[in-house]
Protein backbone atom coordinates (compact mmCIF):
# COMPACT_ATOMS: atom_id res chain seq x y z
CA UNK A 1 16.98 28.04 -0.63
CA UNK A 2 15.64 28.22 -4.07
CA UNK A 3 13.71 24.60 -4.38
CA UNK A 4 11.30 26.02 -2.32
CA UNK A 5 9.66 27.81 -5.30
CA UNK A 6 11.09 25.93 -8.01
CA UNK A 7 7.72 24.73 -8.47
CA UNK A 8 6.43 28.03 -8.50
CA UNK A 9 9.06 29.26 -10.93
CA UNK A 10 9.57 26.68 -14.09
CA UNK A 11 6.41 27.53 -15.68
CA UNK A 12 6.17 24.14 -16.98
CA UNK A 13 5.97 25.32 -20.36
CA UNK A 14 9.29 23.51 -20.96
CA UNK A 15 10.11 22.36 -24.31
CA UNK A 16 9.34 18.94 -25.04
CA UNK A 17 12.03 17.99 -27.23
CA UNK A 18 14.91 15.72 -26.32
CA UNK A 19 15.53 12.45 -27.12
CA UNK A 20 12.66 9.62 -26.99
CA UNK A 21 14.90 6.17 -27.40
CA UNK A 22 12.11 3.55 -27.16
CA UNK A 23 10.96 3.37 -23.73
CA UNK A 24 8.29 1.69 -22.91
CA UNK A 25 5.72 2.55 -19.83
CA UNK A 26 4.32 0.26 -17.57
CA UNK A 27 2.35 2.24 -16.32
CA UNK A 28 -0.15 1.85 -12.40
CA UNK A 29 -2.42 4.52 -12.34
CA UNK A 30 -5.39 2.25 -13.45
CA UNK A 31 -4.60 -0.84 -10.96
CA UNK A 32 -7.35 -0.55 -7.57
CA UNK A 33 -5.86 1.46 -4.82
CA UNK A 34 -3.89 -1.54 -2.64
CA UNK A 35 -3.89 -1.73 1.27
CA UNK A 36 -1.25 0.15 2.67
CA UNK A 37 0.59 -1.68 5.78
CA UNK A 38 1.56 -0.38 8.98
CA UNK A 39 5.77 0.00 8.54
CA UNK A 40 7.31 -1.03 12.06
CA UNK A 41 10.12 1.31 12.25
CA UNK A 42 11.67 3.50 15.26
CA UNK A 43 12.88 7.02 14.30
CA UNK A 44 15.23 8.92 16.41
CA UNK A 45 15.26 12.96 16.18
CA UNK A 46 17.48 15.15 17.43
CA UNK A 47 17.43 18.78 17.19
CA UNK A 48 20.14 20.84 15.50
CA UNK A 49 22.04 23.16 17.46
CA UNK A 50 21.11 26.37 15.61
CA UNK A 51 17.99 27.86 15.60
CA UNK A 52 16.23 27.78 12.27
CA UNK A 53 19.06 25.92 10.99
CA UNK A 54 17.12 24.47 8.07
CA UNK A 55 18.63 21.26 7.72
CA UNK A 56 18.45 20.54 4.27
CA UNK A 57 20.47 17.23 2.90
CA UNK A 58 21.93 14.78 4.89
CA UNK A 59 24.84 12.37 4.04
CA UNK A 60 27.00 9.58 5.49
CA UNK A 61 30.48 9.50 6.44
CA UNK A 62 33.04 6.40 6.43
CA UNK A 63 32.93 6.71 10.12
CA UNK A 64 29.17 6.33 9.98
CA UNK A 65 28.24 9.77 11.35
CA UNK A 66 25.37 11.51 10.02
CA UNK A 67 26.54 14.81 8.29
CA UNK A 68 23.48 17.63 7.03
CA UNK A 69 23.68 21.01 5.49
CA UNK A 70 22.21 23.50 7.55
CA UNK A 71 20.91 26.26 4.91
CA UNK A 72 20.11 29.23 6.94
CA UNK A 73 22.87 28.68 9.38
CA UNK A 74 25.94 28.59 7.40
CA UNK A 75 26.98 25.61 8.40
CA UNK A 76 27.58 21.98 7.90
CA UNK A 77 27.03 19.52 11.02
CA UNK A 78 28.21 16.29 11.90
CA UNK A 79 25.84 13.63 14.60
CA UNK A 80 27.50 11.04 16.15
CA UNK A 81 24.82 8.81 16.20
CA UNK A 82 26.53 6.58 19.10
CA UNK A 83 26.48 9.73 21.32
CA UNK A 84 23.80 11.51 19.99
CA UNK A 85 26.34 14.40 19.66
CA UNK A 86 26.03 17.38 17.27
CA UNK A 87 29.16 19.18 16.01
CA UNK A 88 28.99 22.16 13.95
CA UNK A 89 30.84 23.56 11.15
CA UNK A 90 30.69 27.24 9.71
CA UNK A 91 31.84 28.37 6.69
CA UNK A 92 34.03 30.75 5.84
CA UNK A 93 32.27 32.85 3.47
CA UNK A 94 28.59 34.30 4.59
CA UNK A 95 25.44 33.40 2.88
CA UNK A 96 27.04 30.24 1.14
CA UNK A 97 23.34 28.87 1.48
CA UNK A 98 24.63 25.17 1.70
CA UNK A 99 22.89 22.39 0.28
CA UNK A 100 23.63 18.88 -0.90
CA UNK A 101 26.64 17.42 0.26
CA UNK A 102 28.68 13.96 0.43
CA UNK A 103 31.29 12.53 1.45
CA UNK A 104 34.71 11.30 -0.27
CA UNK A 105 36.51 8.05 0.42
CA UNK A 106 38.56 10.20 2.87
CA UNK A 107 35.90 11.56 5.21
CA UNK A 108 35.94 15.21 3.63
CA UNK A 109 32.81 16.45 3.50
CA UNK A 110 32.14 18.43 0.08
CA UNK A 111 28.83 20.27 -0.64
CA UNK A 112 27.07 22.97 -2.51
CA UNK A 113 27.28 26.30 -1.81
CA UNK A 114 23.79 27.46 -3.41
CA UNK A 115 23.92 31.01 -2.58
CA UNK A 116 27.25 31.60 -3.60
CA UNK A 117 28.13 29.54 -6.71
CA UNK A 118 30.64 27.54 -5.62
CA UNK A 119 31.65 23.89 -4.34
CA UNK A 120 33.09 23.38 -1.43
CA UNK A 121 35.47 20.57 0.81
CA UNK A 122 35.29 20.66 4.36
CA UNK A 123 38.14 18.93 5.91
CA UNK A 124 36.49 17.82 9.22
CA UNK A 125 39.58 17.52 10.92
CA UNK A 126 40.84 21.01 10.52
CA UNK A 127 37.48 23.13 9.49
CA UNK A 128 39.42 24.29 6.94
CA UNK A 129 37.26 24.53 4.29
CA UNK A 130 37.94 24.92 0.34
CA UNK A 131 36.10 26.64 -2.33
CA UNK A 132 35.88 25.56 -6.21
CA UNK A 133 34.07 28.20 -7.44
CA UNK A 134 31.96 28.45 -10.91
CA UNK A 135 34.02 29.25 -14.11
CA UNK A 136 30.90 30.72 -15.50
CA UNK A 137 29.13 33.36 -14.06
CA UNK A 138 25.83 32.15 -15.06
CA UNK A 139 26.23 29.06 -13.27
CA UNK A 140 24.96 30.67 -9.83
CA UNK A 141 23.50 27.86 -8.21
CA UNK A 142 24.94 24.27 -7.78
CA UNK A 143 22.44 21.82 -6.30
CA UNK A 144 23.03 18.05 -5.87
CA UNK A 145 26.71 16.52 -5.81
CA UNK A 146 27.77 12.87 -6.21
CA UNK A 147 31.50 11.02 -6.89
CA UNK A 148 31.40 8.33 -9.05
CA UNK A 149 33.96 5.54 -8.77
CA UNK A 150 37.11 7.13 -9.79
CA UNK A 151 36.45 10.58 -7.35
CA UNK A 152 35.36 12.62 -10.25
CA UNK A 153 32.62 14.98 -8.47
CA UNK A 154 29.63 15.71 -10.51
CA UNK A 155 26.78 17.87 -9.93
CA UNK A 156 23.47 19.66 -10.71
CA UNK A 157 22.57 23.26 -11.20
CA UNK A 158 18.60 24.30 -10.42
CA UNK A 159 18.40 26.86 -12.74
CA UNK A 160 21.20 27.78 -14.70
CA UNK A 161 20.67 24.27 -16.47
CA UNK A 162 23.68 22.81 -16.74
CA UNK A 163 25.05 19.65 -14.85
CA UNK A 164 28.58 19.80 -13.95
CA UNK A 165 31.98 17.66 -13.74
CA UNK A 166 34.68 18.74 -10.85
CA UNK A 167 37.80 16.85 -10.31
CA UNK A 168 39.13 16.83 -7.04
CA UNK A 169 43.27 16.06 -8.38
CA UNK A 170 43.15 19.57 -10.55
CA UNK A 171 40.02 21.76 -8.84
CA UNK A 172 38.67 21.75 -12.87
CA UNK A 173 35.40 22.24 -13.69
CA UNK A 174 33.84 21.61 -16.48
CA UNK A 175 30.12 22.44 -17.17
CA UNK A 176 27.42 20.41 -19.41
CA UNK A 177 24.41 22.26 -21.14
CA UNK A 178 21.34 20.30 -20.69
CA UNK A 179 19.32 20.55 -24.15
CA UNK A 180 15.95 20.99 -22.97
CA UNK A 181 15.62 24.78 -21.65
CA UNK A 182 14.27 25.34 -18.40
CA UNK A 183 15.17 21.49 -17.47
CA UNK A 184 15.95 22.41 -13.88
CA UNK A 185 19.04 19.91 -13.22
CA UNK A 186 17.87 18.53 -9.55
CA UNK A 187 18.51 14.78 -8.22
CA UNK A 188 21.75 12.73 -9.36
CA UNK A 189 22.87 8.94 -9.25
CA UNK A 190 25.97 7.06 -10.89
CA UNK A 191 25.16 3.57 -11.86
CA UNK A 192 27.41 0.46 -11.78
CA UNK A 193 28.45 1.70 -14.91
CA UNK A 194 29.64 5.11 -13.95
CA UNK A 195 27.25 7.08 -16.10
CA UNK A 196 25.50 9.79 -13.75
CA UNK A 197 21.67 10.27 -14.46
CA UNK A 198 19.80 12.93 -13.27
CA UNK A 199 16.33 14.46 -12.72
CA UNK A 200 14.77 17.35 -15.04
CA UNK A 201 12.50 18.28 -12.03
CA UNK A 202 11.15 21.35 -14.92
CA UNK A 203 10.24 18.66 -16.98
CA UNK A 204 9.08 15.20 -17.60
CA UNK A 205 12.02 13.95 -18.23
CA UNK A 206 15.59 11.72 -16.85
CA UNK A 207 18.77 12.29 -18.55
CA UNK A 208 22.46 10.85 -18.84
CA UNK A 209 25.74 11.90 -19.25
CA UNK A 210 28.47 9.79 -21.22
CA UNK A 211 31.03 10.09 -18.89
CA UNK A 212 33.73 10.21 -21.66
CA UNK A 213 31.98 12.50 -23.99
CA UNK A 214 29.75 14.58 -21.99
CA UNK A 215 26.86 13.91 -24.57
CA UNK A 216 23.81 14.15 -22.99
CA UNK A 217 20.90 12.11 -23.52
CA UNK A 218 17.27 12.53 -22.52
CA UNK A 219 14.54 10.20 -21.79
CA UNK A 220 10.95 11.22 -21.42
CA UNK A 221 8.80 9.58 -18.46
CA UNK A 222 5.28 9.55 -18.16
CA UNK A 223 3.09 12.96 -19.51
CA UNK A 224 2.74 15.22 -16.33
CA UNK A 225 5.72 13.67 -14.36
CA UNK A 226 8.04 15.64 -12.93
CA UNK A 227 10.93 13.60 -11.40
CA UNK A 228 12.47 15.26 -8.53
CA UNK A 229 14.92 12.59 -6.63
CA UNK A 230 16.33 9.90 -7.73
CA UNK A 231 17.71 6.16 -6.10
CA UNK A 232 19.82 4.19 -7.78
CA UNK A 233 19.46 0.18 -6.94
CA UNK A 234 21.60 -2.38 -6.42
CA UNK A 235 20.85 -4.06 -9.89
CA UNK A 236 21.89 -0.32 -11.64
CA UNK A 237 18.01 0.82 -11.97
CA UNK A 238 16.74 3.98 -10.93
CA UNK A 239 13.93 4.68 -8.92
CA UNK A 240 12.49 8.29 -8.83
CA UNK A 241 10.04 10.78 -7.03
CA UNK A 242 7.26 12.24 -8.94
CA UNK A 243 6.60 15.20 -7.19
CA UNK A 244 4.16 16.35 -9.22
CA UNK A 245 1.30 13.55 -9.77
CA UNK A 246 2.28 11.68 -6.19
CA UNK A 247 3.93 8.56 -8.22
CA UNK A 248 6.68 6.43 -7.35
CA UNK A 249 8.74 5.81 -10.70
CA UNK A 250 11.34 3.12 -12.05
CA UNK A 251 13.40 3.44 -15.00
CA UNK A 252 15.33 0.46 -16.62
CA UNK A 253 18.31 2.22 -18.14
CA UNK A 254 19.26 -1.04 -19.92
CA UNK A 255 15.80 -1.81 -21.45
CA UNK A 256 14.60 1.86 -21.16
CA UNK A 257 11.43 0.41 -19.46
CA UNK A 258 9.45 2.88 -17.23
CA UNK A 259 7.06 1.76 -14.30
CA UNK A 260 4.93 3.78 -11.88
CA UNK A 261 3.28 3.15 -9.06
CA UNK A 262 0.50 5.96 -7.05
CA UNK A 263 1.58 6.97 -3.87
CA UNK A 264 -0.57 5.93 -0.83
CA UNK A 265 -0.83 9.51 0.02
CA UNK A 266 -2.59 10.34 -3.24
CA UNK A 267 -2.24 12.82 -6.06
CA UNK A 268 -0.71 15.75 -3.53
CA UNK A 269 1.21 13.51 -1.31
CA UNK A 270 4.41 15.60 -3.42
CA UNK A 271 7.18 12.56 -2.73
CA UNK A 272 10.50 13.84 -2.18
CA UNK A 273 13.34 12.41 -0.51
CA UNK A 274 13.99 8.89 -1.61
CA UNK A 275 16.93 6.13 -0.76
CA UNK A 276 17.13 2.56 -1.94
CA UNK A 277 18.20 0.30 1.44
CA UNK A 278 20.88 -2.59 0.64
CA UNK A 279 17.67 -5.33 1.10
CA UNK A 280 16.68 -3.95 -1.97
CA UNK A 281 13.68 -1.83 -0.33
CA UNK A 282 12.52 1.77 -1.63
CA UNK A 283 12.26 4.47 1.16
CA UNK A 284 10.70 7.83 0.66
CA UNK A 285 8.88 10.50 2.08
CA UNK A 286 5.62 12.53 1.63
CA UNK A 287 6.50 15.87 1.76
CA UNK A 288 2.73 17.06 0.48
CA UNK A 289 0.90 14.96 3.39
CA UNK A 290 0.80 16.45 7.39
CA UNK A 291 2.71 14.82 8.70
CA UNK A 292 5.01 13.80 6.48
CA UNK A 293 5.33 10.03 5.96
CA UNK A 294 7.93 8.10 5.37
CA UNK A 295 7.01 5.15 2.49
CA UNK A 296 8.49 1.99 2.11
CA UNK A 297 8.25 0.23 -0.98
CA UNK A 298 8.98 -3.27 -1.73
CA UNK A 299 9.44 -3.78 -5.35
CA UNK A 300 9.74 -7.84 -5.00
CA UNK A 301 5.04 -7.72 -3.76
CA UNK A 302 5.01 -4.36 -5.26
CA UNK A 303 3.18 -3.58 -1.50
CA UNK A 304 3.80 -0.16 0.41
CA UNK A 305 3.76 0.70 4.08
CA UNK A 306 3.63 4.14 5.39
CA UNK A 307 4.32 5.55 9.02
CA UNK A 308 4.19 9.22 10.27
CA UNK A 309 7.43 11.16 11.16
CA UNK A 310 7.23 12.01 14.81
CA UNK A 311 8.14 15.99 14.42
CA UNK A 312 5.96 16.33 11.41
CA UNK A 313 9.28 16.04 9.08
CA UNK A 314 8.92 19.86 7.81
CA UNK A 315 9.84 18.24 4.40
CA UNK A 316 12.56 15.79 4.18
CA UNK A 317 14.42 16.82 0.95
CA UNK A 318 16.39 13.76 0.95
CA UNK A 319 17.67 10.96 2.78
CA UNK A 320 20.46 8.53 2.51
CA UNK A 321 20.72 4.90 3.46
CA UNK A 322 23.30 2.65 5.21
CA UNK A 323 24.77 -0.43 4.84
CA UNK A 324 23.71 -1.77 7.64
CA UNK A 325 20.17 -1.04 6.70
CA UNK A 326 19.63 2.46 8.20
CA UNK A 327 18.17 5.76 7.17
CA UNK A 328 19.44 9.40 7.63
CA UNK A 329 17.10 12.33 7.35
CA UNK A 330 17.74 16.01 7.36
CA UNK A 331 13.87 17.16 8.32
CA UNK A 332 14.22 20.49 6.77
CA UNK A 333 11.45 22.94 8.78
CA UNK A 334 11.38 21.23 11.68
CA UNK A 335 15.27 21.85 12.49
CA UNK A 336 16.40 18.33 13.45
CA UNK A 337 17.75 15.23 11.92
CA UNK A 338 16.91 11.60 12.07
CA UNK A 339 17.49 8.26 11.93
CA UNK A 340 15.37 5.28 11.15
CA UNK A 341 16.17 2.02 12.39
CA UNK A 342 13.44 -1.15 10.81
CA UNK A 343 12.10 -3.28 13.43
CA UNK A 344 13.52 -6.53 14.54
């Protein structure tokens, strides 16, 4: 529950050191304002079982179904999206304050347990439900959890500022400091390559982890920019959410090039939840305008179309896409999730 105010509550008065390894900006803030299109697209909401659930991530299993964390509730759900049908999960210890989650190549469903300071594995199967808790007290408040190819789990931290490493085989953790203070650890991606980036949403900054080392290494995007999401594409770029200015970013991790786009929603359009679709597009949401959007972004015309959520959206944190072209979305204040289907 605590991204609410992290906005509120980095100060911004982050240090600005960290590592600055040639990257060059592309920046376009100066270009005129383009024509935004109409986006065709039909989005299907259901509402969660449980009141004021506060669906917060969702994620998507091998069997297709659309999983989300709901905060409040302490619970994880699962929606059949043949059926429409909503099962829920609650966990075992109270106030776990779930948050990201995603799935492994089995169909267990392991997420962040905010609240409590722990990750968890749901086996959906059984319920039965596992807990990896933090080997440092400090470390109250995992975030944002993604597997890389060989199943090693890694994950953020919003405020204890560290970015950690679990493996599944042993239940080890093993935490990395972050060198800028106050970086506030939020989105995560593994490339191709299997080095996980991640946001700095307290600064203006991207870093990465060598996987075998844990060295991290920093790299600072545009002045003002505060990266909150990331999307990794199918070439092994990165495309990000500036919630801050209301840009739509791309880094280059192999040239270190950095491009930015404005949002059509304008400087307080606050993007949030982004996904890359396997036709290459860039999806994302407006949490800042009412209602929210949802964006698409074609990188090939460099041309966006918008469309409104039909519930409003109530923030969509973040959103996941399928490989056959879908989108799942956890629409956080608004209780219900969705998914979005393009026109044929």
């Amino acid at each position: 529950m605590r991204d609410r105010n992290a906005w509120r509550m980095t100060g911004f008065a982050a240090a600005l050191s960290g590592t600055v390894l040639g990257i060059f900006f592309a920046a376009r803030a100066a270009a005129p304002k383009a024509a935004v299109a109409e986006l065709k697209v039909t989005i299907r909401e259901w509402d969660v079982p449980t009141p004021n659930s506060r669906p917060h991530d969702p994620a998507l299993a091998p069997d297709g179904s659309l999983w989300y964390t709901g905060q409040v509730a302490n619970k994880l759900g699962r929606l059949d999206p043949g059926t429409g049908q909503i099962k829920e999960f609650p966990l075992k210890t109270p106030g776990s304050g779930p948050h990201g989650l995603v799935a492994d190549r089995e169909g267990n469903i392991w997420f962040t347990a905010i609240a409590k300071s722990y990750v968890g594995k749901l086996n959906p199967t059984t319920g039965e439900v596992t807990e990896y808790h933090m080997p440092d007290s400090r470390t109250a408040d995992p975030h944002t959890p993604v597997f890389d190819r060989q199943g090693i789990l890694w994950f953020t931290t919003e405020r204890a500022n560290v970015v950690g490493r679990l493996d599944p085989n042993t239940g080890g953790i093993k935490l990395i400091e972050v060198p800028t203070p106050h970086a506030i650890p939020y989105g995560i991606v593994v490339t191709p390559a299997g080095v996980p980036y991640f946001c700095e949403f307290g600064t203006n900054k991207l870093a990465s982890i060598d996987p075998k080392t844990l060295a991290v290494t920093e790299y600072t995007m545009p002045e003002g920019a505060h990266p909150r999401r990331l999307a990794l594409a199918s070439d092994g770029t990165i495309f990000y959410s500036d919630y801050a200015r209301g840009y739509l970013g791309h880094f280059n991790p192999a040239t270190r090039k950095v491009e930015e786009w404005p949002s059509p929603g304008g400087p307080g359009s606050k993007p949030y939840g982004i996904a890359v679709s396997p036709d290459g597009m860039v999806w994302y949401s407006e949490s800042g305008v009412s209602p929210n959007t949802l964006i698409r972004f074609d990188p090939r015309t460099q041309t966006f179309a918008r469309t409104a959520i039909p519930s409003g959206g109530g923030v969509v944190r973040n959103m996941v896409a399928t490989p056959d072209g879908k989108l799942y979305l956890a629409c956080s204040g608004v209780n219900k999730v969705g998914i979005v289907e393009t026109a044929k």
